[in-house]
Protein backbone atom coordinates (compact mmCIF):
# COMPACT_ATOMS: atom_id res chain seq x y z
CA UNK A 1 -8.77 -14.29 -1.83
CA UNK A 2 -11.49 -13.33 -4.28
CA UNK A 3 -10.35 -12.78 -7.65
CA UNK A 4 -10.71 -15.85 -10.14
CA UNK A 5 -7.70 -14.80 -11.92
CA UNK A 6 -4.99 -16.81 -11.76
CA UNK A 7 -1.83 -15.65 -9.82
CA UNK A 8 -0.34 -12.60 -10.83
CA UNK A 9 3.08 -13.47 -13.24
CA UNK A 10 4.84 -10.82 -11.32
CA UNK A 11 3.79 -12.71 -7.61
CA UNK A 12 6.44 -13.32 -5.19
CA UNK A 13 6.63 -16.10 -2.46
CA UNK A 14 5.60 -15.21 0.91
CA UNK A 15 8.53 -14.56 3.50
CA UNK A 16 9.43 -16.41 6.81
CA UNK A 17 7.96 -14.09 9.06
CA UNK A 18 9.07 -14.47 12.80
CA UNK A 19 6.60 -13.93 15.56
CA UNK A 20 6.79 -10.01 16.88
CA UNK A 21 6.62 -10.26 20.93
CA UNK A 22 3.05 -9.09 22.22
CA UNK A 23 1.13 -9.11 18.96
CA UNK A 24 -1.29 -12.13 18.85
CA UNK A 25 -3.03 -12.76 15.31
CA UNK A 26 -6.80 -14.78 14.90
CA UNK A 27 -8.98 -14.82 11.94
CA UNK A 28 -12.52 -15.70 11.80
CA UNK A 29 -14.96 -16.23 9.45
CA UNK A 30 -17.52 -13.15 9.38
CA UNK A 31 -19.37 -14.05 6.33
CA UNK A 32 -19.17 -10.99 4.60
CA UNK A 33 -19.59 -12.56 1.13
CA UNK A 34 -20.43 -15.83 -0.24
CA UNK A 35 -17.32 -17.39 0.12
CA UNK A 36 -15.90 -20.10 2.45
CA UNK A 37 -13.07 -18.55 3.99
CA UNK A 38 -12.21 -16.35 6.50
CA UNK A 39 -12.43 -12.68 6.32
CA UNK A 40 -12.24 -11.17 9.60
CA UNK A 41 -8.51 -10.74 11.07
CA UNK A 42 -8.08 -9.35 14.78
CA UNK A 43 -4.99 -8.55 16.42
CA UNK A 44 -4.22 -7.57 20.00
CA UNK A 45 -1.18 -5.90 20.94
CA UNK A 46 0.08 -5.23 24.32
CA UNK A 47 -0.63 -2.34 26.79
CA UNK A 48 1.38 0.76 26.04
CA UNK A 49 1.80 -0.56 22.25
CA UNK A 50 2.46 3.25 20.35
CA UNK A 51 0.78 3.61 17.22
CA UNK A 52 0.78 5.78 14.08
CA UNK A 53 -0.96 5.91 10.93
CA UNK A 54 -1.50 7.54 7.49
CA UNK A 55 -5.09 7.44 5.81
CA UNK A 56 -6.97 8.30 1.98
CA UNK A 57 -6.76 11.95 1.13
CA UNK A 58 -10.06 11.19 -0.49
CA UNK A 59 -12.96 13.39 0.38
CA UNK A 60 -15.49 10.27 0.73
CA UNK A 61 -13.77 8.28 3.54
CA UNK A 62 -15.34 4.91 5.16
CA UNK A 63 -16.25 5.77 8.92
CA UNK A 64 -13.56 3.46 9.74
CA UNK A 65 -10.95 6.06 8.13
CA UNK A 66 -12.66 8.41 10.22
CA UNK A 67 -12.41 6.63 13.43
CA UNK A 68 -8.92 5.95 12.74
CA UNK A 69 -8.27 9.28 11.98
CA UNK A 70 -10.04 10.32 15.52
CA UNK A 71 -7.85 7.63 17.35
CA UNK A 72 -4.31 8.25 15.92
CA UNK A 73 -3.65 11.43 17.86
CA UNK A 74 -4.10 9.68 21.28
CA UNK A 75 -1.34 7.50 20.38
CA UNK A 76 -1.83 4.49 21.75
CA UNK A 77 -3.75 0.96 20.85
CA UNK A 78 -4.73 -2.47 21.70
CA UNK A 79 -6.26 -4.21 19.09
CA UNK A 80 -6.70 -3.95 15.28
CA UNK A 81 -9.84 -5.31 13.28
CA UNK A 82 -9.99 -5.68 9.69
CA UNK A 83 -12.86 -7.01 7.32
CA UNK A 84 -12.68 -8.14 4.01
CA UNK A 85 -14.86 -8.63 1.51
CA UNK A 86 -17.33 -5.35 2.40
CA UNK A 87 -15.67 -1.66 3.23
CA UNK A 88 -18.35 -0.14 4.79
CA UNK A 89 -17.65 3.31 2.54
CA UNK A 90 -20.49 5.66 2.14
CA UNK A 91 -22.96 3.70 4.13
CA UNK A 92 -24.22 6.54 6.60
CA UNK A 93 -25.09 6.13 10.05
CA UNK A 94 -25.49 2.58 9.67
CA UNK A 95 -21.79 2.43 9.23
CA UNK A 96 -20.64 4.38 11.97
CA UNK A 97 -22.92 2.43 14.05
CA UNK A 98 -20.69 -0.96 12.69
CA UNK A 99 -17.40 0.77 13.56
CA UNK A 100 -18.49 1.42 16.87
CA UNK A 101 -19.95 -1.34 17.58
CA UNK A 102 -17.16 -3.95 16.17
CA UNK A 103 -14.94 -1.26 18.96
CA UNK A 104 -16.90 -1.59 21.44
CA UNK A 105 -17.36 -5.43 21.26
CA UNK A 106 -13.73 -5.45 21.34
CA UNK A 107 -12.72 -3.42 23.78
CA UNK A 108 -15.52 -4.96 26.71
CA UNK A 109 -13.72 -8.09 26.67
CA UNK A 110 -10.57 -6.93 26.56
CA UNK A 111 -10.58 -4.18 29.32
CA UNK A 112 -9.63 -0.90 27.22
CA UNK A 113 -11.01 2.05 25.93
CA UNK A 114 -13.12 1.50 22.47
CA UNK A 115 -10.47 4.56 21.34
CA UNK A 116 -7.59 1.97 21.90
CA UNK A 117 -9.35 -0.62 18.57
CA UNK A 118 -8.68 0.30 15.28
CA UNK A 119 -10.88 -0.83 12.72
CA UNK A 120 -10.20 -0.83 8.81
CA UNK A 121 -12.48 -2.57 6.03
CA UNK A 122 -12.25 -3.25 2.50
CA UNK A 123 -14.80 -4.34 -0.57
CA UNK A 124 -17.77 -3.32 -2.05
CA UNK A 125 -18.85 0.61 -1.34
CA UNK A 126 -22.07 1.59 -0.08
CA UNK A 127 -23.80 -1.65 1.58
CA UNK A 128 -23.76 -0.96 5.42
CA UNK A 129 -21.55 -3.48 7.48
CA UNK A 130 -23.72 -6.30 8.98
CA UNK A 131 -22.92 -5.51 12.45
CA UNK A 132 -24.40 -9.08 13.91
CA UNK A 133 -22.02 -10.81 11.03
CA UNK A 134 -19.31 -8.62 12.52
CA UNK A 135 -19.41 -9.19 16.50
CA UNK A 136 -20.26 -12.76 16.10
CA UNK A 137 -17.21 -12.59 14.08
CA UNK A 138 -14.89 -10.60 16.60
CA UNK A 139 -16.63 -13.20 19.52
CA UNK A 140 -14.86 -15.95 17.47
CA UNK A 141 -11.85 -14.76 16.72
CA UNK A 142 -11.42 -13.62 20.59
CA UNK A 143 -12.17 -17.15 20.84
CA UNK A 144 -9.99 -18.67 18.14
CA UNK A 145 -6.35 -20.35 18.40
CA UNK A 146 -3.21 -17.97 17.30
CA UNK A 147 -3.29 -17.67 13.55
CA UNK A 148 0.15 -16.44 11.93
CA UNK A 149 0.83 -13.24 9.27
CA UNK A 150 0.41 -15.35 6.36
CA UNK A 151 -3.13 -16.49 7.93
CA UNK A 152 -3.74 -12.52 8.21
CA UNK A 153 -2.42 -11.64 4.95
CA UNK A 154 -4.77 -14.18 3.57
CA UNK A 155 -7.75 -13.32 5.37
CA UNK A 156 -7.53 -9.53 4.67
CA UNK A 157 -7.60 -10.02 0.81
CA UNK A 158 -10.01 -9.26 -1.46
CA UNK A 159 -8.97 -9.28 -5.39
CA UNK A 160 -5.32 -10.35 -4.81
CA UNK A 161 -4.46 -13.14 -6.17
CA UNK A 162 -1.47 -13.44 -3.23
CA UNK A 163 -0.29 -13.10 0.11
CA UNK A 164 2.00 -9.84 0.94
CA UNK A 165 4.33 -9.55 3.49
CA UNK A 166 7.72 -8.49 4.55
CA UNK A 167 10.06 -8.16 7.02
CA UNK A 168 13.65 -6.22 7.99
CA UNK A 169 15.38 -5.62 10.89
CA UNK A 170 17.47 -2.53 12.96
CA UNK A 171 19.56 -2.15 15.20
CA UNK A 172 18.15 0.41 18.02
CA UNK A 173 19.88 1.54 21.39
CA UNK A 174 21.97 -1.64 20.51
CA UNK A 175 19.48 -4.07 20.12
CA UNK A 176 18.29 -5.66 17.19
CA UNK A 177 14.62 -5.18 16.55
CA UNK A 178 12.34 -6.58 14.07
CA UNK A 179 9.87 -4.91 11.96
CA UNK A 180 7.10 -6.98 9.93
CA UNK A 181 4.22 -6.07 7.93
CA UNK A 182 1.13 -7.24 6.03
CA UNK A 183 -0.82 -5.30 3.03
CA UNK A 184 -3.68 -6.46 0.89
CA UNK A 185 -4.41 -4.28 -2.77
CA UNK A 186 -4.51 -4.74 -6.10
CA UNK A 187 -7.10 -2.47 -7.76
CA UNK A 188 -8.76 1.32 -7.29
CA UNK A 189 -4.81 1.95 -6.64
CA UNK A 190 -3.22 4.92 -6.55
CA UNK A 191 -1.10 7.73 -4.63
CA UNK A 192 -2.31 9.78 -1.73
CA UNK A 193 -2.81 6.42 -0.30
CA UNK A 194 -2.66 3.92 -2.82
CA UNK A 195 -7.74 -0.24 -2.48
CA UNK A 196 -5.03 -0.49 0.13
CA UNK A 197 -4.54 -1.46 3.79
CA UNK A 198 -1.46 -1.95 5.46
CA UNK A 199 -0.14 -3.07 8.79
CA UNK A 200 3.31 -2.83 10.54
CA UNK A 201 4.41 -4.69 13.64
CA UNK A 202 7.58 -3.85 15.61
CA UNK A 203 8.51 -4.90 18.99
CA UNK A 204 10.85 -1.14 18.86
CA UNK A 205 10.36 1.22 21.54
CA UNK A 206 9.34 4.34 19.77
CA UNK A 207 7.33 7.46 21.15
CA UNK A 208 3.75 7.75 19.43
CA UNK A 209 4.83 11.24 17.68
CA UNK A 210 8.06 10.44 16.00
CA UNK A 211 6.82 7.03 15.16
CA UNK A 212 3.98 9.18 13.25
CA UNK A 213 6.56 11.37 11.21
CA UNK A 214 8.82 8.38 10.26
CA UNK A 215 5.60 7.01 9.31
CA UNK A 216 4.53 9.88 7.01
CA UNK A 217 8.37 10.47 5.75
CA UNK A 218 8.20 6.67 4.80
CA UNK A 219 4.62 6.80 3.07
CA UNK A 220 5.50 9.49 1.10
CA UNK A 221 8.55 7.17 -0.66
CA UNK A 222 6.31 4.36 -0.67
CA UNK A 223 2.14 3.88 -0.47
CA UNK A 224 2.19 7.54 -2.48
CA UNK A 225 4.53 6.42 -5.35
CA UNK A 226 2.79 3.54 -6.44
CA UNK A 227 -0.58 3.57 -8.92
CA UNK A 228 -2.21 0.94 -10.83
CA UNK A 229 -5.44 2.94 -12.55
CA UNK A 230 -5.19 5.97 -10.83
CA UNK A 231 -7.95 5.59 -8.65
CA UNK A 232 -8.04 6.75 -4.62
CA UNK A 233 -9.91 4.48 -2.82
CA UNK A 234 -12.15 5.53 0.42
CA UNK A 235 -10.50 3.25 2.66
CA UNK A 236 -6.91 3.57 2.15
CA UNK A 237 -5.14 2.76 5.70
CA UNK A 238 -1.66 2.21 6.97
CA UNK A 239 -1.13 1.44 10.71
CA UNK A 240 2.09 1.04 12.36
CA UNK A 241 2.11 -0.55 15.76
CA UNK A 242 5.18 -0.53 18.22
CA UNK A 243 4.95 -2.72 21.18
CA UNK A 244 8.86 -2.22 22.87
CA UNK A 245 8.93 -1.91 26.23
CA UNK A 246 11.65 0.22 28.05
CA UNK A 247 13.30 3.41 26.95
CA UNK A 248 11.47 4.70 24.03
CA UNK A 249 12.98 6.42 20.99
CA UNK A 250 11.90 10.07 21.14
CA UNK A 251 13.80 12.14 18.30
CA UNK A 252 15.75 11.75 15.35
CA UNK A 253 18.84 12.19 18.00
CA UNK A 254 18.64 9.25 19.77
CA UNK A 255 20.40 6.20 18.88
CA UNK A 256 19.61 3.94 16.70
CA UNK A 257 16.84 6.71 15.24
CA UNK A 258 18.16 6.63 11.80
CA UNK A 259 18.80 2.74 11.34
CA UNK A 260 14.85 2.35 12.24
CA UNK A 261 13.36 5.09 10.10
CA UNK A 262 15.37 3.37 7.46
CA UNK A 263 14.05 0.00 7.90
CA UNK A 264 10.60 1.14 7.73
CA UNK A 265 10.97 3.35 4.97
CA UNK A 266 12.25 -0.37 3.41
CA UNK A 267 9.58 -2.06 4.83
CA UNK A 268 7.11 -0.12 3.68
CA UNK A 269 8.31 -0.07 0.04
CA UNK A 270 8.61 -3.73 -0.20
CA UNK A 271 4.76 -3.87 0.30
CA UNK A 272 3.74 -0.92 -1.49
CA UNK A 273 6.04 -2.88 -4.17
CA UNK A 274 3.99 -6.24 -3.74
CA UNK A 275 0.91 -4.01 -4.33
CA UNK A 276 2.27 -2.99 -7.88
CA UNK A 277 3.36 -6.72 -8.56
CA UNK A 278 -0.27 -7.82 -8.18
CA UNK A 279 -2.26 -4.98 -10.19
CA UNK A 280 -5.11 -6.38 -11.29
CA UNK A 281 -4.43 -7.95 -14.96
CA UNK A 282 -0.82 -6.92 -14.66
CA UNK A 283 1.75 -8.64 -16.41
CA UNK A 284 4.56 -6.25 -15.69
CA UNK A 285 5.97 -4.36 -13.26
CA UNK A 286 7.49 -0.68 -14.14
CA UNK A 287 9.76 1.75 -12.28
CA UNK A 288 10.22 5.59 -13.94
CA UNK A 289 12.69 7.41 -12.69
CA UNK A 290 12.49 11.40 -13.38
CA UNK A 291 15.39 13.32 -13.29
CA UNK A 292 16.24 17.21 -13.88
CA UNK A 293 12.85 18.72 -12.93
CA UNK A 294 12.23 21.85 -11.76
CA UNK A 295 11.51 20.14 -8.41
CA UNK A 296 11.07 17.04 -6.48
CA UNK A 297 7.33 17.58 -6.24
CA UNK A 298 7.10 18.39 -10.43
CA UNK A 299 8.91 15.29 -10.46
CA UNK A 300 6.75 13.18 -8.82
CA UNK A 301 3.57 14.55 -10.95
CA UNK A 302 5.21 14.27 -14.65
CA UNK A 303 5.92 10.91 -13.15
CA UNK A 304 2.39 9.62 -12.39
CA UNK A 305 1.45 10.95 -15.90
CA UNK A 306 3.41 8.73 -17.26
CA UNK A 307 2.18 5.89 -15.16
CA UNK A 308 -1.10 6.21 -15.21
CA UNK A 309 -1.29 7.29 -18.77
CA UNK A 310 -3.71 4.56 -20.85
CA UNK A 311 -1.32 4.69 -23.91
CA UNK A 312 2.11 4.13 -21.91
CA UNK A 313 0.19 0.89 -20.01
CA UNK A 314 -0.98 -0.90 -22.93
CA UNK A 315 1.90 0.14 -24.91
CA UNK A 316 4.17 -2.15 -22.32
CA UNK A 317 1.09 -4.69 -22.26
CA UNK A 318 2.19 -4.65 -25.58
CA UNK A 319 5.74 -4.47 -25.18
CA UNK A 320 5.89 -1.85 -28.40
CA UNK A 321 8.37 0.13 -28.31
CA UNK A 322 6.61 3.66 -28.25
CA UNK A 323 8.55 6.11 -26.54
CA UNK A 324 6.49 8.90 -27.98
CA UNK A 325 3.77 8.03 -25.82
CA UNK A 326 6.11 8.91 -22.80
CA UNK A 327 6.79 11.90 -24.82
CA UNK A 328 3.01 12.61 -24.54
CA UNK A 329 2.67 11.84 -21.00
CA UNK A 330 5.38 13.79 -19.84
CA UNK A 331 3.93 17.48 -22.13
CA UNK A 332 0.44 16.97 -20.59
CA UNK A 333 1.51 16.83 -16.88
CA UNK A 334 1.34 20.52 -16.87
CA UNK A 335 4.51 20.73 -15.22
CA UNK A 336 7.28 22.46 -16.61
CA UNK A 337 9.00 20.81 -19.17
CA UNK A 338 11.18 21.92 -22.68
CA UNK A 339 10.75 19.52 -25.64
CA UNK A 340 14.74 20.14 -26.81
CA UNK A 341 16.50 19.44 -23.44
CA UNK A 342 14.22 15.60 -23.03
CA UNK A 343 16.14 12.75 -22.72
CA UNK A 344 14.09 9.43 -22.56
CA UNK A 345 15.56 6.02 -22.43
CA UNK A 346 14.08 2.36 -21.85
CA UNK A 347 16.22 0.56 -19.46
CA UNK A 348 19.62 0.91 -20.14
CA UNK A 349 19.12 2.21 -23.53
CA UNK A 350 18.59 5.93 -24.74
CA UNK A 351 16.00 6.11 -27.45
CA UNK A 352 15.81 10.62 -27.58
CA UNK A 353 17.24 13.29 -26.60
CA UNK A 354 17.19 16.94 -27.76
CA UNK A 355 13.37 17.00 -29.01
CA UNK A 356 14.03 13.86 -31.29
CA UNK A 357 15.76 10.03 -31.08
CA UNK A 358 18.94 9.52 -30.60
CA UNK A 359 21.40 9.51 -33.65
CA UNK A 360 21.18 5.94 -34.97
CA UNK A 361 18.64 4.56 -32.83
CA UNK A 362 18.09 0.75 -32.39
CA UNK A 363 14.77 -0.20 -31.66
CA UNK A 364 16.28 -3.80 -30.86
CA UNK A 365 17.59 -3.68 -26.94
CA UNK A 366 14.50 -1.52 -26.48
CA UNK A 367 12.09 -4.18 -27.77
CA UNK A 368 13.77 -7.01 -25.83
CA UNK A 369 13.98 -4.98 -22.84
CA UNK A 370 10.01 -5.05 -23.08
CA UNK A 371 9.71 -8.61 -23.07
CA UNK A 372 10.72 -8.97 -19.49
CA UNK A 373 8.80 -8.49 -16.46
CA UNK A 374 10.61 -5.41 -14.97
CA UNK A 375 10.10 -2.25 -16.75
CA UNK A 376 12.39 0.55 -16.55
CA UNK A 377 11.65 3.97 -17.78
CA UNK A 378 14.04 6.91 -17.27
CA UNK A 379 13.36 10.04 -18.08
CA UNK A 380 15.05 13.73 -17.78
CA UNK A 381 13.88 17.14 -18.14
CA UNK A 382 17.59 18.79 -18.08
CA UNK A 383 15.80 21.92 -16.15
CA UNK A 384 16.81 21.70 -12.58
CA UNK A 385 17.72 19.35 -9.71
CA UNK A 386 14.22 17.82 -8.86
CA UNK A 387 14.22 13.93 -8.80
CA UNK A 388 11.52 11.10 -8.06
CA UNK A 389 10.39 7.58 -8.47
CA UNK A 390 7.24 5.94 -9.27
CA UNK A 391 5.59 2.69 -9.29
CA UNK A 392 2.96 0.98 -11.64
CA UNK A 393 2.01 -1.73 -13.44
CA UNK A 394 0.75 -2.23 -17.31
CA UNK A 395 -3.15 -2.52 -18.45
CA UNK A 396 -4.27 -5.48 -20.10
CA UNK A 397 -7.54 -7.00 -20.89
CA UNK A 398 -7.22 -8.59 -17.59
CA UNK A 399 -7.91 -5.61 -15.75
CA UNK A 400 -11.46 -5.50 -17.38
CA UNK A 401 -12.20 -8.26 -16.84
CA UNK A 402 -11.81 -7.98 -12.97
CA UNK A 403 -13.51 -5.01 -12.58
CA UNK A 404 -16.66 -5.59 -15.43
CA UNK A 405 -17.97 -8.12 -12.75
CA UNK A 406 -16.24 -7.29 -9.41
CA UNK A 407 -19.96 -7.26 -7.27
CA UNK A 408 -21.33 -10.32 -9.21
């Protein structure tokens, strides 16, 4: 990990994290940065593994978002590569040139197509990918005992300041199956991919296509609700990998279906979750709820104005009771919205409704309510039936500090 900050308040402990049959895990040290440590992770999965993924909407992708995105359709993988510590964004040719060559490395000595790698980086934008740093990294790795998913976790870091991963379980075709994944981010976070990579492990049987849609159904809930500055990184990646043998699930019909798409959709919040927990400088962690929009969709934007609005941040960094910043955040979102029928309240307790506070309002519960760690902010626009849920974090002065000096 790279940040000097100390651990994030809001950090959770890293879970027991059983071993999912076929994937092997090694990390090497690449030597990205100057750092002692390692920062290239490369997993191999079995033949036949299905894969699916979701990538950065932004319109500057790395070329490893681009091979990914060239890869995913064919469905199928055997080995994962991620750096740390350099993302390879915005680098030209030269980066391409990494990408395929870190693929191609990988696939000679392990007998598959270079389609069947995926690749995914993460650091500084615009300084090419050393691609000697790179293979004699891979040639290690491929060389290196098994390593284990807090080892990965580690390794794919950059400003975190701790290890993410999670775990659940279903029960498919009458078997229990496990599913397990990894994420690194903590800055340049925010939906359409909230900078973020992500990796999911499941020894399910699962066809390529519907593993793709649960995938997408899942993100939607999960990597797209979260922000911590609002910003869209070029890398953004989330990879799910399915290595079950046997009869594979093929539509929403078949049994067991249902119990897996909603263990991933769980799966996948957890870690986008963990993301928010370790914003960079963030000292709390805050869930608004939006109720009675016009839609789901107007929702979900009146809700990431609120979240990623300056004022409502520090205001929590603050823990001041301003609920007329909300007020703000919620009339610029362009969405439609009538002052008289809003209804705010701070955890449990309503502070307005009607276009003004509630009738005897106590600023009290509100105030304490701020001094915890978990942040709850409900608000409802009493026009319709539209609902949603987003993630963030507050913005302190540790943010700045990260980010004045994140290349030196």
């Amino acid at each position: 990990m790279d940040r000097t900050m100390e651990r994030s308040p809001l950090a959770t402990p890293f879970p027991e994290i059983p071993a999912v049959a076929g994937v092997r895990i090694a990390v090497a040290r690449a030597h990205y940065k100057t750092w002692d440590r390692c920062d290239l992770t490369l997993v191999t999965v079995p033949e036949g593994t299905a894969v699916a993924g979701v990538t950065t909407r932004s319109r500057c992708p790395s070329p490893e978002v681009e091979w990914c995105r060239a890869a995913l359709p064919l469905g199928r993988a055997r080995a994962l590569v991620v750096n740390a510590g350099n993302s390879n964004a915005f680098t030209g040719n030269r980066g391409r040139a990494a990408v395929e060559a870190i693929a191609a490395r990988v696939a000679g000595r392990l007998g598959c197509e270079p389609s069947d790698v995926f690749v995914a980086s993460t650091g500084v934008i615009g300084v090419p990918l050393p691609i000697d740093k790179a293979e004699a990294g891979i040639d290690a790795a491929l060389d290196a005992p098994e390593a284990g998913w807090r080892d990965m976790a580690d390794a794919i870091s950059t400003t975190d300041t701790f290890a993410k991963g999670a775990v659940t379980r279903a029960v498919v075709g009458g078997r229990m199956v496990s599913l397990t994944g990894v994420i690194k981010g903590s800055g340049m976070i925010a939906p359409d991919m909230a900078t973020m990579l992500g990796f999911v492990f499941t020894d399910a049987a699962i066809e390529p296509a519907l593993l793709q849609a649960m995938l997408e159904r899942a993100n939607a809930k999960s990597f797209s609700a979260i922000t911590v500055d609002g910003d869209t990184s070029t890398s953004d990646t989330v990879l799910a990998f399915a290595t079950g043998v046997g009869s594979r699930l093929a539509s929403m019909d078949d049994d067991g279906a249902d119990a897996f798409e909603a263990a991933l959709t769980d799966l996948c919040l957890q870690l986008a979750h963990l993301v928010v927990r370790d914003g960079e400088g963030a000292s709390k962690f805050i869930e608004i709820s939006v109720t009675g929009a016009e839609s789901d969709e107007s929702a979900r934007r009146i809700g990431l104005s609120i979240a990623n609005s300056p004022l409502v941040k520090t205001a929590i960094a603050g823990e001041d009771a301003n609920w007329g910043r909300v007020v703000m955040a919620v009339g610029k979102a362009g969405e439609p919205a009538e002052r008289d029928k809003l209804a705010i309240r701070f955890g449990a307790t309503q502070v307005a409704e009607g276009g003004l506070a509630v009738a005897g309002y106590d600023e009290a519960p509100v105030a304490a309510h701020l001094k915890g760690q978990d942040i709850e902010i409900g608000v409802d626009l009493g026009l319709g039936d539209g609902r949603a849920t987003v993630w963030t974090c507050d913005l302190t002065h540790g943010y700045i500090s990260i980010n004045a000096d994140y290349r030196s």
